[in-house]
PDB file of N, CA and C in Angstrom:
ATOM      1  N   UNK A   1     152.498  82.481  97.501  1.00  0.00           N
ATOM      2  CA  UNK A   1     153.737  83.070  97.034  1.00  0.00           C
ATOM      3  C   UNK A   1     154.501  83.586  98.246  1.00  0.00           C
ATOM      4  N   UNK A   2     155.543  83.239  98.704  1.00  0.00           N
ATOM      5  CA  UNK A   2     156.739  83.282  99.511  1.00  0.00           C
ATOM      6  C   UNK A   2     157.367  84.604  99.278  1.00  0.00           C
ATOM      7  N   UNK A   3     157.640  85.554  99.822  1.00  0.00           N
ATOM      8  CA  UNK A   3     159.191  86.584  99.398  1.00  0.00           C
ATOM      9  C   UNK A   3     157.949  87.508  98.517  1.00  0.00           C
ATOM     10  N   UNK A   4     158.049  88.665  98.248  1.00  0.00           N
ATOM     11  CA  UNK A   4     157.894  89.575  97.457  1.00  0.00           C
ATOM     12  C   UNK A   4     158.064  89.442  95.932  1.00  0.00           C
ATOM     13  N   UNK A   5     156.905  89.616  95.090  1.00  0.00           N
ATOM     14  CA  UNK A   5     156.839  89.505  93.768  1.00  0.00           C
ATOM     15  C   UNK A   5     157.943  90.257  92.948  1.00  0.00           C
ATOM     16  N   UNK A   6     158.719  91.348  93.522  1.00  0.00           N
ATOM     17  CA  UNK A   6     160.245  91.850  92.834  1.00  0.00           C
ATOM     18  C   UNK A   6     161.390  90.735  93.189  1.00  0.00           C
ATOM     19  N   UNK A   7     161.047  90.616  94.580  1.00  0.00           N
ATOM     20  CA  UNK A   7     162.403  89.662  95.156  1.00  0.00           C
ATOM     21  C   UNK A   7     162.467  88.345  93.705  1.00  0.00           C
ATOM     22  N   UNK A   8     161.242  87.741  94.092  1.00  0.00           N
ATOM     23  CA  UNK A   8     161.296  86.132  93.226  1.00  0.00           C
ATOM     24  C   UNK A   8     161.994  86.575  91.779  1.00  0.00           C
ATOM     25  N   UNK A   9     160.777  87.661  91.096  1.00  0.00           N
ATOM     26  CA  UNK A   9     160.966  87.892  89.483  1.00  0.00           C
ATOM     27  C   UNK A   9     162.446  88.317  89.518  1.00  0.00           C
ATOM     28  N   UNK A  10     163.160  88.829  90.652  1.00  0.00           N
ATOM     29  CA  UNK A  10     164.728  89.201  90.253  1.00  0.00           C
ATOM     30  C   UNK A  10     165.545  88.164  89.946  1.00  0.00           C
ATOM     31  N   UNK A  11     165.148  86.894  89.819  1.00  0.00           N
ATOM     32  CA  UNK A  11     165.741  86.105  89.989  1.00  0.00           C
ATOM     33  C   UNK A  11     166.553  86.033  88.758  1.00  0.00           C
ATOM     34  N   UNK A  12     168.334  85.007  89.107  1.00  0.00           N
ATOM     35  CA  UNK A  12     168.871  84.638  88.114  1.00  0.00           C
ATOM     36  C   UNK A  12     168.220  83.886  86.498  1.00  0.00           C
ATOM     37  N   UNK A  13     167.529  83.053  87.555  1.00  0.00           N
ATOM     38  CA  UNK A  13     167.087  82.176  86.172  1.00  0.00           C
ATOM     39  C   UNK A  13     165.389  82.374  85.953  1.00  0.00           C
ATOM     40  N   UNK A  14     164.903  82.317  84.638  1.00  0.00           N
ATOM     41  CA  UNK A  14     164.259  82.623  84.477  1.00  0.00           C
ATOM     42  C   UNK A  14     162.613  82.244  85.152  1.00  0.00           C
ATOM     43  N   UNK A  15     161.961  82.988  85.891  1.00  0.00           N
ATOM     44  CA  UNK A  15     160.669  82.743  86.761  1.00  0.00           C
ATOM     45  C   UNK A  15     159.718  82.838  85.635  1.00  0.00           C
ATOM     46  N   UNK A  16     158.995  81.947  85.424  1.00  0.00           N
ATOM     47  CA  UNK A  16     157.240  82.164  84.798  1.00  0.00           C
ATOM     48  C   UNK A  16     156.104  82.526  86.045  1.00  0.00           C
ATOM     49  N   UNK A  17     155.224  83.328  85.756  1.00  0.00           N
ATOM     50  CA  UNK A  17     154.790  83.962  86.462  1.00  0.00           C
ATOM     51  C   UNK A  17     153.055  83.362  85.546  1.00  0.00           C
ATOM     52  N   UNK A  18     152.402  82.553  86.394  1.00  0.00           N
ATOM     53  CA  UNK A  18     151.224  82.584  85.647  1.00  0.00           C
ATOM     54  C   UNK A  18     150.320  83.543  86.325  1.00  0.00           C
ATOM     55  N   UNK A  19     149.488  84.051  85.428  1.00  0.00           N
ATOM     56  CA  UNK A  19     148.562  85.174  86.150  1.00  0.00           C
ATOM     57  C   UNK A  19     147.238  84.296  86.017  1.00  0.00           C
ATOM     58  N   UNK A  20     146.653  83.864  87.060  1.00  0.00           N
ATOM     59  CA  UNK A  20     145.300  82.693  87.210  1.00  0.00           C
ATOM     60  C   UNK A  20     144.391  83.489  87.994  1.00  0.00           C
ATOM     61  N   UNK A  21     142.929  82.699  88.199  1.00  0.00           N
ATOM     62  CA  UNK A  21     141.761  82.847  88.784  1.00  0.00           C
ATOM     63  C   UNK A  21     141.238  81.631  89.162  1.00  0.00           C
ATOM     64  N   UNK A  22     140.794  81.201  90.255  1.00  0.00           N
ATOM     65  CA  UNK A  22     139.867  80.059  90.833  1.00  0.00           C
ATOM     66  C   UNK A  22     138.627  79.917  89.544  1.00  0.00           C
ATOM     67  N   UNK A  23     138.607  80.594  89.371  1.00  0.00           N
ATOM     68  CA  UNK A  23     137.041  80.202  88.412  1.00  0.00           C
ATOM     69  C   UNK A  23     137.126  80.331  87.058  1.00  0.00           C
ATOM     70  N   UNK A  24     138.148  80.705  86.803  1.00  0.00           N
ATOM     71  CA  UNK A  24     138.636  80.378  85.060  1.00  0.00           C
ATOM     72  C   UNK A  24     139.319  78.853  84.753  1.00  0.00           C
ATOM     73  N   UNK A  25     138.081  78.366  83.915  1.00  0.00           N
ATOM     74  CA  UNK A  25     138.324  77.273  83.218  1.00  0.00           C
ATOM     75  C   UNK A  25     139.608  77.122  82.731  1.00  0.00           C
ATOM     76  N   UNK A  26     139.950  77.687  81.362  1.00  0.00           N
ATOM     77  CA  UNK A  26     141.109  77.583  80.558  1.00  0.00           C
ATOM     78  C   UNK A  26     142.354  77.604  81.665  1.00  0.00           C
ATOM     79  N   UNK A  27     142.181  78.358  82.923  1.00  0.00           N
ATOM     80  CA  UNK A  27     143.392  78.402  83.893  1.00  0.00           C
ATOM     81  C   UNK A  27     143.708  76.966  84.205  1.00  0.00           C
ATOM     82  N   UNK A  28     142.683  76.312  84.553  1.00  0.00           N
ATOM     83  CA  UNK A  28     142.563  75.056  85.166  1.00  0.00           C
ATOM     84  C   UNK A  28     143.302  74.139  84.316  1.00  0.00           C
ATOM     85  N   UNK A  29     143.087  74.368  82.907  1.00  0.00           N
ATOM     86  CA  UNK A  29     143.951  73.185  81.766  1.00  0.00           C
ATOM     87  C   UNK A  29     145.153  73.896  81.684  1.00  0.00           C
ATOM     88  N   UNK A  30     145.473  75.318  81.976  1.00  0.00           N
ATOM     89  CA  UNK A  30     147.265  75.469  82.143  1.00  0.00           C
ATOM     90  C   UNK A  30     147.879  75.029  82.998  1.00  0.00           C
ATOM     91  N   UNK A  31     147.397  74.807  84.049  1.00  0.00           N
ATOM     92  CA  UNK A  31     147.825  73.985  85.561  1.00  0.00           C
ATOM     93  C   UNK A  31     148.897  72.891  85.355  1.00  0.00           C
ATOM     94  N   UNK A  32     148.218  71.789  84.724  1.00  0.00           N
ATOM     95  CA  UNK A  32     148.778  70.626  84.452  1.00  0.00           C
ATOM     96  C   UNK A  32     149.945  70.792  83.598  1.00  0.00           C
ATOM     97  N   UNK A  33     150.162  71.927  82.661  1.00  0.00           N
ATOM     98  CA  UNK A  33     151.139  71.839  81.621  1.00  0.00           C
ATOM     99  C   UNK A  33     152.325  72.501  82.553  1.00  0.00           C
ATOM    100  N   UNK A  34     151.969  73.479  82.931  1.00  0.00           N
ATOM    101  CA  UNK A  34     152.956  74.208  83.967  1.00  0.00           C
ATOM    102  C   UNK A  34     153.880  73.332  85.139  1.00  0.00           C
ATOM    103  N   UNK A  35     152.799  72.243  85.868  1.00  0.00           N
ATOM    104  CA  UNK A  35     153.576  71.731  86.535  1.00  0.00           C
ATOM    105  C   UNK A  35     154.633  70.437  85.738  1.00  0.00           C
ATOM    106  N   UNK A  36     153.935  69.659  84.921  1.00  0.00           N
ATOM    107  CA  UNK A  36     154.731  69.526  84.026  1.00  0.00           C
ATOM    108  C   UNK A  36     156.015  69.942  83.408  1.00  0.00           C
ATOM    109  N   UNK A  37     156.309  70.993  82.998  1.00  0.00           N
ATOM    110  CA  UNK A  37     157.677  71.967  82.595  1.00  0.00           C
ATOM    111  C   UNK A  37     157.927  72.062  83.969  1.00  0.00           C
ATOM    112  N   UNK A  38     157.763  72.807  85.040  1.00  0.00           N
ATOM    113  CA  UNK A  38     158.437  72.640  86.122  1.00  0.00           C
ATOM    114  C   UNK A  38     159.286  71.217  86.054  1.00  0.00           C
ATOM    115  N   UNK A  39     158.790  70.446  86.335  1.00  0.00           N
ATOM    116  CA  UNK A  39     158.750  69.475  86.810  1.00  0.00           C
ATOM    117  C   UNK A  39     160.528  68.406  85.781  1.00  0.00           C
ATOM    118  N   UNK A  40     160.249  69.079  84.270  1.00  0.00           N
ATOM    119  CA  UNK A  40     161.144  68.397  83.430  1.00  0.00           C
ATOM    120  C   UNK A  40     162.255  69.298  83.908  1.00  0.00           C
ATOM    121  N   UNK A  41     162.272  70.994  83.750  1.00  0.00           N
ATOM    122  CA  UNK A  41     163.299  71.608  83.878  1.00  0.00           C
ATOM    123  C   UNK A  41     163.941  71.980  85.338  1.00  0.00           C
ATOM    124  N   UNK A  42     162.958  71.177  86.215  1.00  0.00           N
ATOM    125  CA  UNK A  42     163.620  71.621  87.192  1.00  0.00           C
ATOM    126  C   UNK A  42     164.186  72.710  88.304  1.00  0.00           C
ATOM    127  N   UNK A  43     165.550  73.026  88.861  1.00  0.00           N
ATOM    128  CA  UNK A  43     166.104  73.959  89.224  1.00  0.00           C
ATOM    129  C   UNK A  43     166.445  74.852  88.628  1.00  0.00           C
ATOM    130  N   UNK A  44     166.088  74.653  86.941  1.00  0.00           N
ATOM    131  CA  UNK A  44     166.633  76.084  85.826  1.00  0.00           C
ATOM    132  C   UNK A  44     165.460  76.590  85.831  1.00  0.00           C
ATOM    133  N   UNK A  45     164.387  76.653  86.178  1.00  0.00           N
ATOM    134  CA  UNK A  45     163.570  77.617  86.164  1.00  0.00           C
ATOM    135  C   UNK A  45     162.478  77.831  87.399  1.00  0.00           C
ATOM    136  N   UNK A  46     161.973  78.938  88.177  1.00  0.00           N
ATOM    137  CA  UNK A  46     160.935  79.168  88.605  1.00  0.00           C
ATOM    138  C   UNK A  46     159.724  78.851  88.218  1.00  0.00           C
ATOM    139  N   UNK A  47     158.378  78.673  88.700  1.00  0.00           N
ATOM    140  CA  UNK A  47     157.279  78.899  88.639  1.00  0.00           C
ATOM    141  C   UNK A  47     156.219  79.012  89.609  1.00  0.00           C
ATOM    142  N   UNK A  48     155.834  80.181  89.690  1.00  0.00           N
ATOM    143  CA  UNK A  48     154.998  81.002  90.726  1.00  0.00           C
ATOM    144  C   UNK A  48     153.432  81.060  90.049  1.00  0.00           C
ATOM    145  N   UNK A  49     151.826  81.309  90.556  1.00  0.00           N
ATOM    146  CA  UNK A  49     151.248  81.902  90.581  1.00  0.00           C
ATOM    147  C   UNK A  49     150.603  82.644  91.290  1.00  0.00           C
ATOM    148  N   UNK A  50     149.792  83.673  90.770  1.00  0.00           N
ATOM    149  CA  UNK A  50     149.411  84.909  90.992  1.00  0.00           C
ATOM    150  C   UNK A  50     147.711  84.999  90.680  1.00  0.00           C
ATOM    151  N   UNK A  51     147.110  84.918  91.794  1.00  0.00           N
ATOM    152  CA  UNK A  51     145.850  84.832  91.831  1.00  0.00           C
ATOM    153  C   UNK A  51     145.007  86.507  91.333  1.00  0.00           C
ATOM    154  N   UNK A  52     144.627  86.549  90.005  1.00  0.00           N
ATOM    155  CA  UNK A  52     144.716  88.214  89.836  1.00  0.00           C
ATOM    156  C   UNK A  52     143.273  88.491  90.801  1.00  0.00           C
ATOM    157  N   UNK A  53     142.735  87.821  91.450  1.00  0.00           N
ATOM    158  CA  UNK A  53     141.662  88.655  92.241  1.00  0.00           C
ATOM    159  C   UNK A  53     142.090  88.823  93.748  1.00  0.00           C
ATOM    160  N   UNK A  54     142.767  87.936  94.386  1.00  0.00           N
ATOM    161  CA  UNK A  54     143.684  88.320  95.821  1.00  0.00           C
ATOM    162  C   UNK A  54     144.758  89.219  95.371  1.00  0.00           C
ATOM    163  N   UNK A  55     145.407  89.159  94.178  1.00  0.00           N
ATOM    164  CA  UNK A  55     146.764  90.390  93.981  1.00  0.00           C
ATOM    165  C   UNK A  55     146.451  91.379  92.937  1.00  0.00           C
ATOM    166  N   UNK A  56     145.417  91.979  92.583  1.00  0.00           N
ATOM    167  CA  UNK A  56     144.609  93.091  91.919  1.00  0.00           C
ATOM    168  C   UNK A  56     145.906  94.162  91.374  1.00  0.00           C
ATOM    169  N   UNK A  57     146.689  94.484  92.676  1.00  0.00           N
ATOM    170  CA  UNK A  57     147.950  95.667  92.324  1.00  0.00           C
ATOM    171  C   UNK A  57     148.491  94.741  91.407  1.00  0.00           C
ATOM    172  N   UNK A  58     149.292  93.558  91.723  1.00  0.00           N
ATOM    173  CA  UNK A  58     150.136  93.159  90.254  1.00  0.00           C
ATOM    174  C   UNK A  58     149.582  92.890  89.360  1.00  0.00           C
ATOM    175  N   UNK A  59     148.610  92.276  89.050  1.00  0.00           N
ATOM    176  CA  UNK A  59     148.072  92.102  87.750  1.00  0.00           C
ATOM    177  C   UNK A  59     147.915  93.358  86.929  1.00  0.00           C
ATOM    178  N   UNK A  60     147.176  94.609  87.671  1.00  0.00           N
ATOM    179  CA  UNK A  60     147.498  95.514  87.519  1.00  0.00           C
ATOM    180  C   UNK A  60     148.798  96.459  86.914  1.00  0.00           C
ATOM    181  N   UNK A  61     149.318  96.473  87.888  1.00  0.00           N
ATOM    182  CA  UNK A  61     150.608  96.975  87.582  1.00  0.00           C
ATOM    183  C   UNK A  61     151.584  96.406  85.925  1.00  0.00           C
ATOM    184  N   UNK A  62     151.122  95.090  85.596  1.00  0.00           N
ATOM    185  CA  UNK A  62     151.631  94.429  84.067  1.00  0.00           C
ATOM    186  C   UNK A  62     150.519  94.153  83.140  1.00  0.00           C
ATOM    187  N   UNK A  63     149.229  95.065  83.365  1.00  0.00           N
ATOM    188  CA  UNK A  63     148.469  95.272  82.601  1.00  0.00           C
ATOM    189  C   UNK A  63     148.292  93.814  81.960  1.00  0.00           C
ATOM    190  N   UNK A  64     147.250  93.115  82.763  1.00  0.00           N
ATOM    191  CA  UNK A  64     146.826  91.776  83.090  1.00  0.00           C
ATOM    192  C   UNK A  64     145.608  92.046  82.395  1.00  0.00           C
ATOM    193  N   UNK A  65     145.012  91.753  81.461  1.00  0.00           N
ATOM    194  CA  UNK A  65     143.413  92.256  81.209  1.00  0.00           C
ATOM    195  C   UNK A  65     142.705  90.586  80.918  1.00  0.00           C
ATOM    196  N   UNK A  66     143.504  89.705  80.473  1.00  0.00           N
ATOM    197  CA  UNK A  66     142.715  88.207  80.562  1.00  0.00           C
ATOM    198  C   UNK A  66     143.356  87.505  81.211  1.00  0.00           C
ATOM    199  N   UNK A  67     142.716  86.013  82.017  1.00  0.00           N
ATOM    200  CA  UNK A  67     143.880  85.202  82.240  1.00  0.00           C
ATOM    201  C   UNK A  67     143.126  84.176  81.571  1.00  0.00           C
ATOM    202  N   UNK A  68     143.693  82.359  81.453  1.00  0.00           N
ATOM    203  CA  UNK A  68     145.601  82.996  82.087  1.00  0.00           C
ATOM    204  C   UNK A  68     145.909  83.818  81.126  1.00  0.00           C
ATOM    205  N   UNK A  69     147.234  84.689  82.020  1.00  0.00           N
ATOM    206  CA  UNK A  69     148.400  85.249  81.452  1.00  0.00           C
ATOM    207  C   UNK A  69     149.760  84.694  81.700  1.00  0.00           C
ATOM    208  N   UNK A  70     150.875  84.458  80.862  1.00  0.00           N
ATOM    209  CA  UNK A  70     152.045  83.942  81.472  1.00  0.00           C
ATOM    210  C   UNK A  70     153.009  84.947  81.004  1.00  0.00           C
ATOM    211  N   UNK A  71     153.906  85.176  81.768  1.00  0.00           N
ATOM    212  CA  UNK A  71     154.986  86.099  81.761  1.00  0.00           C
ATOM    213  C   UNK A  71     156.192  85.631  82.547  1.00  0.00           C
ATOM    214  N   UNK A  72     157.860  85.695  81.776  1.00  0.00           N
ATOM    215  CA  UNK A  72     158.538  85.321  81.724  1.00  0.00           C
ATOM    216  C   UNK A  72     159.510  86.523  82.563  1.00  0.00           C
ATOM    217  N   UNK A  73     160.063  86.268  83.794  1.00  0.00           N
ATOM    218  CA  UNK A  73     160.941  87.674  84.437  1.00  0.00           C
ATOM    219  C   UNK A  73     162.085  86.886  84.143  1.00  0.00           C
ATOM    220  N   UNK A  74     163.432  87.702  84.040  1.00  0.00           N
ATOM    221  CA  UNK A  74     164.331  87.072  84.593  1.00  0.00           C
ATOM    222  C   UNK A  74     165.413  88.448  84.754  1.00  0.00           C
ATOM    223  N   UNK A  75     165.847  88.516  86.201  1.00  0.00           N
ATOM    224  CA  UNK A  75     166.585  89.415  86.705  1.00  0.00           C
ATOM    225  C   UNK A  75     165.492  91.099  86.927  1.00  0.00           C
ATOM    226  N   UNK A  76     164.487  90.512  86.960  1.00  0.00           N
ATOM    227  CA  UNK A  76     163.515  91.625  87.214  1.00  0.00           C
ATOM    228  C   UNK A  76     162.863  92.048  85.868  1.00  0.00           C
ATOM    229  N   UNK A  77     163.172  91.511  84.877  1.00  0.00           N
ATOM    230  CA  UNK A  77     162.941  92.153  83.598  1.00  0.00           C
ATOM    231  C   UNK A  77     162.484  90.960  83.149  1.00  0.00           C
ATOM    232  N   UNK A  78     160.933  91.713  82.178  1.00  0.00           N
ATOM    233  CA  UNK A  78     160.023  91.144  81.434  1.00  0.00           C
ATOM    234  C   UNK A  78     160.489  90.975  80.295  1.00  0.00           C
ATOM    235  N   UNK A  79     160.601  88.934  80.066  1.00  0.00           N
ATOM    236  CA  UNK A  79     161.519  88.592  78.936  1.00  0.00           C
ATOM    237  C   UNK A  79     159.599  88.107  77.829  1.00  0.00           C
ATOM    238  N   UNK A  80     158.876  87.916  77.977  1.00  0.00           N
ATOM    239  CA  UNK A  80     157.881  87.522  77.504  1.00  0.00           C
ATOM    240  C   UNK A  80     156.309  87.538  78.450  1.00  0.00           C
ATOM    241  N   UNK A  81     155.344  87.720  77.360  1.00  0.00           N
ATOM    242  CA  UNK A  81     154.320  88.289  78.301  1.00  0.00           C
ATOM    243  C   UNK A  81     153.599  87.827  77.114  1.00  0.00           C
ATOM    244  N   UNK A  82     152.360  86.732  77.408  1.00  0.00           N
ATOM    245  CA  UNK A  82     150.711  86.454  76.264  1.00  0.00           C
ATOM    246  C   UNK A  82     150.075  85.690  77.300  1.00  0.00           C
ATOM    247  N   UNK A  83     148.875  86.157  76.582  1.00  0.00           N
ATOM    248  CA  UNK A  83     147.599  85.945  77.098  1.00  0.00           C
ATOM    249  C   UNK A  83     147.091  84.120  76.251  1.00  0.00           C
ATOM    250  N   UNK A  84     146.433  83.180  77.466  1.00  0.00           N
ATOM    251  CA  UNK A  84     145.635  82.400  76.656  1.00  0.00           C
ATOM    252  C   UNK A  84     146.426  80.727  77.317  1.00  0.00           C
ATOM    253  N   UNK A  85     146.105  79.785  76.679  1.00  0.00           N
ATOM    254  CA  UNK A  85     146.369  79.078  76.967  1.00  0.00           C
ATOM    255  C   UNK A  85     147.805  78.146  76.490  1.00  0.00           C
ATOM    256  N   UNK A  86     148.422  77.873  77.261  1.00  0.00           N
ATOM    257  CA  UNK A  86     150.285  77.757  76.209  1.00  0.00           C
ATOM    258  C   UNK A  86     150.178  76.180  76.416  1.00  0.00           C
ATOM    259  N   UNK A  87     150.773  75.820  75.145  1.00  0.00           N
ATOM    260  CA  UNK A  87     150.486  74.091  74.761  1.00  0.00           C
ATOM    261  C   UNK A  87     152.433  74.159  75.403  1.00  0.00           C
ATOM    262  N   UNK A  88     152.703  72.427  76.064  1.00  0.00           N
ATOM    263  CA  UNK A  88     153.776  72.507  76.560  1.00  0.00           C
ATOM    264  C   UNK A  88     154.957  72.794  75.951  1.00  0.00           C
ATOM    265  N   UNK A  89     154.729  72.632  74.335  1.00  0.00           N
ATOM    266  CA  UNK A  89     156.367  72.788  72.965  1.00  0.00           C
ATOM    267  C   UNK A  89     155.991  74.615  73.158  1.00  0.00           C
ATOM    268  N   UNK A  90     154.932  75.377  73.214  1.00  0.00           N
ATOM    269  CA  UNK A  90     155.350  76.719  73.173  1.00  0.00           C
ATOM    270  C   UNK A  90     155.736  77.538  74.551  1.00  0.00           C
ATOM    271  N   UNK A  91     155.171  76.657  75.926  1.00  0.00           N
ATOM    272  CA  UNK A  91     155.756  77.362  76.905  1.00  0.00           C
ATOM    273  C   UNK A  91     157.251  76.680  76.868  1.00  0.00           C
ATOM    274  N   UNK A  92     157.911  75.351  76.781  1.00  0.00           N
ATOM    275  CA  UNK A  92     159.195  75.531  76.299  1.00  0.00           C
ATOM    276  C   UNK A  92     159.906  76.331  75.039  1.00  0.00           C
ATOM    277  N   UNK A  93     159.477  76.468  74.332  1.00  0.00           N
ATOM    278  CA  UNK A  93     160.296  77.443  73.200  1.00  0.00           C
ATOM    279  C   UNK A  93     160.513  78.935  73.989  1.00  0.00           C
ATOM    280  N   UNK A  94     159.305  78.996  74.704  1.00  0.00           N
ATOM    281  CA  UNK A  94     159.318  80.617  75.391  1.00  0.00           C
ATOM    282  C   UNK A  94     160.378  80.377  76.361  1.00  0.00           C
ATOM    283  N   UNK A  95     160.330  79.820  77.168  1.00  0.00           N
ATOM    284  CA  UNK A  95     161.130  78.922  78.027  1.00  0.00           C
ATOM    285  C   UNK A  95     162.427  79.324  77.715  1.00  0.00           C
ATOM    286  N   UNK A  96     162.789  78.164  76.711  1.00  0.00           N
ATOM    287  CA  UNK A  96     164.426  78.228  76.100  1.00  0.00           C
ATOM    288  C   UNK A  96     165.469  79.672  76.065  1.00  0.00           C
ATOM    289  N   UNK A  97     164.282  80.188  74.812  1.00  0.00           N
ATOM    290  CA  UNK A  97     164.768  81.463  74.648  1.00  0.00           C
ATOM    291  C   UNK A  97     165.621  82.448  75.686  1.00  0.00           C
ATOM    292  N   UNK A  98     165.308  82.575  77.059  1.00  0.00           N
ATOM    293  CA  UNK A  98     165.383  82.698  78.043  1.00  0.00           C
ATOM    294  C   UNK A  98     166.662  81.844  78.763  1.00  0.00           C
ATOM    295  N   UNK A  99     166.804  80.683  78.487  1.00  0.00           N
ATOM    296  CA  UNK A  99     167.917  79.879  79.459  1.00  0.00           C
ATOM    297  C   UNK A  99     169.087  80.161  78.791  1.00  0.00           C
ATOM    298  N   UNK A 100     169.242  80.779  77.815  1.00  0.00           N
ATOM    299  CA  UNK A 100     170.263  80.789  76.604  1.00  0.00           C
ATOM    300  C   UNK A 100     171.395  81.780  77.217  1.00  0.00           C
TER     301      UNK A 100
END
């Protein structure tokens, strides 16, 4: 992660923020869906992760208790926040909501 975790999440358009671990399975099958949506939407949206055992304070700080976690900033402010694994029609619906 590049720039400071306020700088990025301030962003205009909406950043997903996955909260992952090297050794969590279920993380490993969000991977592929994530880059995926990147990948369709492009320049309208961010996507960063956040390793919660190298960044302990942020996970922390948004009360991270499973991963994955995905959470939606946009302009610094938490537009969506769940725990678990997101199939690609619900991280776009979460998505959308957001580009509107």
């Amino acid at each position: 992660m590049k720039g400071s975790f306020d700088d990025i999440t301030s962003d205009i358009r909406p950043v997903v923020v996955d909260f992952h671990a090297e050794w969590c399975q279920p993380c490993k099958m969000q991977a592929p869906i994530l880059k995926q949506v990147a990948e369709e939407l492009g320049e309208k949206i961010r996507v960063i992760k956040v390793d919660v055992d190298t960044n302990n304070d942020i996970a922390m700080r948004f009360g991270i208790r499973g991963v994955p976690t995905l959470m939606i900033f946009q302009k610094g402010e938490v537009k969506y926040k769940q725990a678990g694994v997101h199939s690609r029609s619900q991280l776009m619906d979460a998505i959308r909501k957001n580009l509107e």
